[in-house]
PDB file of N, CA and C in Angstrom:
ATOM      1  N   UNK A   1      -0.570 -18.150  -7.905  1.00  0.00           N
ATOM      2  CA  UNK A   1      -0.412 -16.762  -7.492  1.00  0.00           C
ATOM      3  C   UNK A   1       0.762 -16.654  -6.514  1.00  0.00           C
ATOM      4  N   UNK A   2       1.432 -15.633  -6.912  1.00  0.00           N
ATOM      5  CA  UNK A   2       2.539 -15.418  -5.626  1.00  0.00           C
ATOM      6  C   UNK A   2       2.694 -13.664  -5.701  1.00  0.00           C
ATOM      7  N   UNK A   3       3.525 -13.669  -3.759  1.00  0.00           N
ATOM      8  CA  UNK A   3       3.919 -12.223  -4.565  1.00  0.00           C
ATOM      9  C   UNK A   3       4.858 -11.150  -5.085  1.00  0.00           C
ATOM     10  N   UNK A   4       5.013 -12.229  -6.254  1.00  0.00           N
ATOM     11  CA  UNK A   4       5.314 -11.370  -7.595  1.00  0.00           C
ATOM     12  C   UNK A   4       4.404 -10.659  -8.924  1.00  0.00           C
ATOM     13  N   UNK A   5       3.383 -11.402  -8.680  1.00  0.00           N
ATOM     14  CA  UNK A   5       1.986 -11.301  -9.512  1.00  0.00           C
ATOM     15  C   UNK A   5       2.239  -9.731  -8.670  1.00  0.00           C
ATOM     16  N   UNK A   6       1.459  -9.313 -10.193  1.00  0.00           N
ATOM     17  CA  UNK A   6       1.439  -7.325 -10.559  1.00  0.00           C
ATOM     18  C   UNK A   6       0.120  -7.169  -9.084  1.00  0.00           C
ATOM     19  N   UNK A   7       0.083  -6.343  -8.184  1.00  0.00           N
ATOM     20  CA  UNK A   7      -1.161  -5.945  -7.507  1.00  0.00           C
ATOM     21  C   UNK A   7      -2.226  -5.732  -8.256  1.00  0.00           C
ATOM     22  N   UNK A   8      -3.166  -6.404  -7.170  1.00  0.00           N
ATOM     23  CA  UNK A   8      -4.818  -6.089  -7.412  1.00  0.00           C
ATOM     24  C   UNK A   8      -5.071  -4.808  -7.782  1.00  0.00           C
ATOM     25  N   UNK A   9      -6.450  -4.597  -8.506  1.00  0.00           N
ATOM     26  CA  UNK A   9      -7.124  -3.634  -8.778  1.00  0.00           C
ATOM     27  C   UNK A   9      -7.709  -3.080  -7.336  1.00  0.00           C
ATOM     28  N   UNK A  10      -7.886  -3.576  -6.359  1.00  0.00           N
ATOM     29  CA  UNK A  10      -8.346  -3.572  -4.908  1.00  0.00           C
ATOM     30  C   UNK A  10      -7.236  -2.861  -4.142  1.00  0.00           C
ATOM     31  N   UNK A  11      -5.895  -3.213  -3.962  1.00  0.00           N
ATOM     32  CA  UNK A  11      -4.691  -2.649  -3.653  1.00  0.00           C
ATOM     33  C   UNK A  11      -4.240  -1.336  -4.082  1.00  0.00           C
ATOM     34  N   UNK A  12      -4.380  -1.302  -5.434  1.00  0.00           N
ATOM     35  CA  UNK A  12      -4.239  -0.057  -5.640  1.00  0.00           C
ATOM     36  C   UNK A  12      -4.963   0.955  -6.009  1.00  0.00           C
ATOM     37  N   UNK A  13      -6.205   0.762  -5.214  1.00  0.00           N
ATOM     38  CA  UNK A  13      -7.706   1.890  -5.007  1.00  0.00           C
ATOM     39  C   UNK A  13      -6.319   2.210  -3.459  1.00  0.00           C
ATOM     40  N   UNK A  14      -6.995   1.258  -2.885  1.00  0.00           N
ATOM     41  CA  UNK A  14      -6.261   1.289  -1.417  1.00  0.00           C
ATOM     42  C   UNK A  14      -5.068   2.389  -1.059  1.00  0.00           C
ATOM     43  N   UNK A  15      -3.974   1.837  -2.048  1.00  0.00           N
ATOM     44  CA  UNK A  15      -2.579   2.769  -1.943  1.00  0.00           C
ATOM     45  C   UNK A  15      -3.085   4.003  -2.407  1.00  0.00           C
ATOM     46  N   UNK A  16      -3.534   4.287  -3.196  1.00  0.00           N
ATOM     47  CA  UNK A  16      -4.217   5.698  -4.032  1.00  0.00           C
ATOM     48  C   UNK A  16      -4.647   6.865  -2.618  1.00  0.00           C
ATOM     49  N   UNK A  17      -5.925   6.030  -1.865  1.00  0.00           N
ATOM     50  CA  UNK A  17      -6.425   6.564  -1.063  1.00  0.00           C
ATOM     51  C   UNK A  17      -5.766   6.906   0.105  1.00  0.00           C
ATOM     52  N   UNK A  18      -4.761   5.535   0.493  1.00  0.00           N
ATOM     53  CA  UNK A  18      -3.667   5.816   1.845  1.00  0.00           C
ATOM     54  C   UNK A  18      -2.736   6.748   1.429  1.00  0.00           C
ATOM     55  N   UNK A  19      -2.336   6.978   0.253  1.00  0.00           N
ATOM     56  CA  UNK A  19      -1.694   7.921  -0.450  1.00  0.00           C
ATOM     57  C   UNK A  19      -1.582   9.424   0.033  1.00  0.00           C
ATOM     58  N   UNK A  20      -2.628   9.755  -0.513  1.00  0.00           N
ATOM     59  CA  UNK A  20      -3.869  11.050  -0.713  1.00  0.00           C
ATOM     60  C   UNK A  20      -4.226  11.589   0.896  1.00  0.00           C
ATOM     61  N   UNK A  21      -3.798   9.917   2.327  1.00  0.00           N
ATOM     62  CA  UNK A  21      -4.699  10.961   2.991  1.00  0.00           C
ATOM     63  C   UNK A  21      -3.060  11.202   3.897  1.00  0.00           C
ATOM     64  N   UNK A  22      -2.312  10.434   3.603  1.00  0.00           N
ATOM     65  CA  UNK A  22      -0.591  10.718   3.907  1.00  0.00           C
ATOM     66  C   UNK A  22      -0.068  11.410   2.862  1.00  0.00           C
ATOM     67  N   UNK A  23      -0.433  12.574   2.099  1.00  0.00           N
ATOM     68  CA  UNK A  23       0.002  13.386   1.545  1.00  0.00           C
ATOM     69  C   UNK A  23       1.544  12.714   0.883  1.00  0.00           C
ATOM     70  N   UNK A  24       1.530  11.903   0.525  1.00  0.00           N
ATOM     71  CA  UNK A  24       2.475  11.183  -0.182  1.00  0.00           C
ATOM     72  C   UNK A  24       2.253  11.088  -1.727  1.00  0.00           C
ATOM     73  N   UNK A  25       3.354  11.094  -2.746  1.00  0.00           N
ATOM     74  CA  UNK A  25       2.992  10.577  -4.252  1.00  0.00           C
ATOM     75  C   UNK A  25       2.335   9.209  -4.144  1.00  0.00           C
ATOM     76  N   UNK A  26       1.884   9.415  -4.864  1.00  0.00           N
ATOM     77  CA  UNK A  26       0.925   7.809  -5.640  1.00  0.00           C
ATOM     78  C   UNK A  26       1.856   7.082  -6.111  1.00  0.00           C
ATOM     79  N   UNK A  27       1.720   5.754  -5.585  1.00  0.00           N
ATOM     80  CA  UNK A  27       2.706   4.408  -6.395  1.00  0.00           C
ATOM     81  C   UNK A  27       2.657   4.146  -7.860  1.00  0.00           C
ATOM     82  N   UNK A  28       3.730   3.978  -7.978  1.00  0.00           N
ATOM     83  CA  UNK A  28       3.912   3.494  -9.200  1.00  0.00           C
ATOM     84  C   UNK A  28       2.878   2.415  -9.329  1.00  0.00           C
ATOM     85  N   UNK A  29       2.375   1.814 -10.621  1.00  0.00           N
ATOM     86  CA  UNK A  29       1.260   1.127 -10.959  1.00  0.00           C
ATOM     87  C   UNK A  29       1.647  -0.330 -11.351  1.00  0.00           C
ATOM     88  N   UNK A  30       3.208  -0.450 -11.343  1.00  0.00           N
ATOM     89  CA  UNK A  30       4.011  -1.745 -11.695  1.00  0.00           C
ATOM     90  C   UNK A  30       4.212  -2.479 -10.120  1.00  0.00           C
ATOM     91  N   UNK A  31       4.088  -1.889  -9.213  1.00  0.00           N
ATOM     92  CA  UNK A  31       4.300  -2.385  -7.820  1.00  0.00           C
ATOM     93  C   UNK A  31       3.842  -4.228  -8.161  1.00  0.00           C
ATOM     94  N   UNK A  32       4.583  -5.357  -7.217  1.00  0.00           N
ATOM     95  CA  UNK A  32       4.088  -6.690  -7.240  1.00  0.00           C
ATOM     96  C   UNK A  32       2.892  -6.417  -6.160  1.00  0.00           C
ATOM     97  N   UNK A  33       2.445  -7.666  -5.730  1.00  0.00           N
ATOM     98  CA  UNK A  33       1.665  -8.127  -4.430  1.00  0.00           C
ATOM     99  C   UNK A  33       2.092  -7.934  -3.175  1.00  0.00           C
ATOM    100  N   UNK A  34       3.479  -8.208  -3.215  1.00  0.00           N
ATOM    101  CA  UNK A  34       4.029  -8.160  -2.166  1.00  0.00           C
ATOM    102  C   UNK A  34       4.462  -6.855  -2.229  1.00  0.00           C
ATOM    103  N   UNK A  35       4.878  -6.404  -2.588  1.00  0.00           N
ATOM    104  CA  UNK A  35       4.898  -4.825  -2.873  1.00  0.00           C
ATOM    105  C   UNK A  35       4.346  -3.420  -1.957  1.00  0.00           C
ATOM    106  N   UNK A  36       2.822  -3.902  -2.849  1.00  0.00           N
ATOM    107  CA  UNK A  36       1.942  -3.405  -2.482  1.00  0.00           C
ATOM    108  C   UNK A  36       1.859  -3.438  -0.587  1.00  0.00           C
ATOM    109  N   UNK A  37       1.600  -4.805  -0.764  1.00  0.00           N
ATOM    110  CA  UNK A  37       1.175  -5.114   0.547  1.00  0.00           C
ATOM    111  C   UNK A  37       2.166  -4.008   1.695  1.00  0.00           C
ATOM    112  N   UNK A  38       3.413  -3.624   1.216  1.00  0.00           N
ATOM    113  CA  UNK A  38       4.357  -3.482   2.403  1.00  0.00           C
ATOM    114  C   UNK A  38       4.199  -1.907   2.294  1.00  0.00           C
ATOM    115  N   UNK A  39       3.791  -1.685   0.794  1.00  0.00           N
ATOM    116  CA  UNK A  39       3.535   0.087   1.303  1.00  0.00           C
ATOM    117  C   UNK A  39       2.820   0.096   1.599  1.00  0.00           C
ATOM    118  N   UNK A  40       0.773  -0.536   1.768  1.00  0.00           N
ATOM    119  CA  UNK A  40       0.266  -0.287   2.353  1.00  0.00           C
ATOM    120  C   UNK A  40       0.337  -0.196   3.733  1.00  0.00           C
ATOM    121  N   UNK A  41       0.997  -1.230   3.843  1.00  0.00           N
ATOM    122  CA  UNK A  41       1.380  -1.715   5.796  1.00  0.00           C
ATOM    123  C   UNK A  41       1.927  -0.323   6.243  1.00  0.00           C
ATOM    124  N   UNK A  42       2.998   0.746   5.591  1.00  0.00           N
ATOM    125  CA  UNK A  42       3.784   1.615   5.707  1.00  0.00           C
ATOM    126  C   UNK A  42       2.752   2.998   5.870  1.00  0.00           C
ATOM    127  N   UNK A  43       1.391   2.743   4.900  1.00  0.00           N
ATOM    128  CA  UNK A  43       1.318   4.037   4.564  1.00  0.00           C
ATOM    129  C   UNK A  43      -0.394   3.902   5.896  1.00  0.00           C
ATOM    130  N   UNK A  44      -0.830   2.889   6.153  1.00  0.00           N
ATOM    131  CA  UNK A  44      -1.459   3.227   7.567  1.00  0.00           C
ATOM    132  C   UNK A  44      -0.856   2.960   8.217  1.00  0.00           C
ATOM    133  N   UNK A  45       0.494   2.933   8.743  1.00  0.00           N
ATOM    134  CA  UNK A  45       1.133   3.098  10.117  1.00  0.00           C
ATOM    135  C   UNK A  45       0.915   4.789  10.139  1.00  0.00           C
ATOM    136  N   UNK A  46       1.532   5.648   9.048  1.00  0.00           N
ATOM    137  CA  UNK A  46       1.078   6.901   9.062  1.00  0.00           C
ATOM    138  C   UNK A  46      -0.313   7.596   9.077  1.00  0.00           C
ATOM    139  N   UNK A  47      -1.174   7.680   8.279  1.00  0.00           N
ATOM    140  CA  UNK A  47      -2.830   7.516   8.776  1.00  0.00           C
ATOM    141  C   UNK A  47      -3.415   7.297   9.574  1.00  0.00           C
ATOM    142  N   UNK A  48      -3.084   5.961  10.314  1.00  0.00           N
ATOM    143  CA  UNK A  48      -3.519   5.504  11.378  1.00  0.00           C
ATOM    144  C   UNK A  48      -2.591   5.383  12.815  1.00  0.00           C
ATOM    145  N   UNK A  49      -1.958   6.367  13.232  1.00  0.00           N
ATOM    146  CA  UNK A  49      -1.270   6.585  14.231  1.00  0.00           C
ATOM    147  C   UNK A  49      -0.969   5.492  15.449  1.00  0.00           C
ATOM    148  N   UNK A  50      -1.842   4.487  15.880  1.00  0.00           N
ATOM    149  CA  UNK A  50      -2.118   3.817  16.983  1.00  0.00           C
ATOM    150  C   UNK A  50      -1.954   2.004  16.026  1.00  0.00           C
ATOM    151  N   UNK A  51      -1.874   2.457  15.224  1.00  0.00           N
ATOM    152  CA  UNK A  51      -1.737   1.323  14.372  1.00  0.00           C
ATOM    153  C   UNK A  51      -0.126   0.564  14.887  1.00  0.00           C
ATOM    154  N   UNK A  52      -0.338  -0.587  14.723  1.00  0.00           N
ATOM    155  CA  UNK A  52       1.424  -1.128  14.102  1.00  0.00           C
ATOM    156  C   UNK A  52       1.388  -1.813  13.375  1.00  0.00           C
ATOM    157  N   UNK A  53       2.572  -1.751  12.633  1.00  0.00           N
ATOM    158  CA  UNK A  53       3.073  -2.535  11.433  1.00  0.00           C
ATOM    159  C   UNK A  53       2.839  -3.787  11.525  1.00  0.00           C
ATOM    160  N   UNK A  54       2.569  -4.631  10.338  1.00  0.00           N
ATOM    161  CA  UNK A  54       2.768  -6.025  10.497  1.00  0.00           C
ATOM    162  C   UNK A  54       4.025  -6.079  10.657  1.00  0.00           C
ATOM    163  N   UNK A  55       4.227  -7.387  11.264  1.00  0.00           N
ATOM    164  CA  UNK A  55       5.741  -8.406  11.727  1.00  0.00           C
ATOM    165  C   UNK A  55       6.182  -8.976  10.192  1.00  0.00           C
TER     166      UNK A  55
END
């Protein structure tokens, strides 16, 4: 596994929902792992205000 492997079925419930509550379009469904991972990181920095980004 690396991440280039297509995202989880788990990831992209996730992005869907961080999506939806940051009034943002929904990801594309081709996103990798790593991908994923960095819009999620992106999309609760917005949601979650007090949050920070991973390093």
């Amino acid at each position: 596994m690396s991440g280039d492997d297509p995202m989880t079925g788990a990831q992209a419930s996730y992005l869907t929902t961080l999506s939806e509550e940051a009034g943002e379009d929904l990801p594309a469904n081709n996103l990798s792992k790593a991908e994923a991972f960095r819009r999620i990181d992106e999309l609760k920095t917005k949601t979650q205000p007090g949050l920070k980004a991973a390093a």
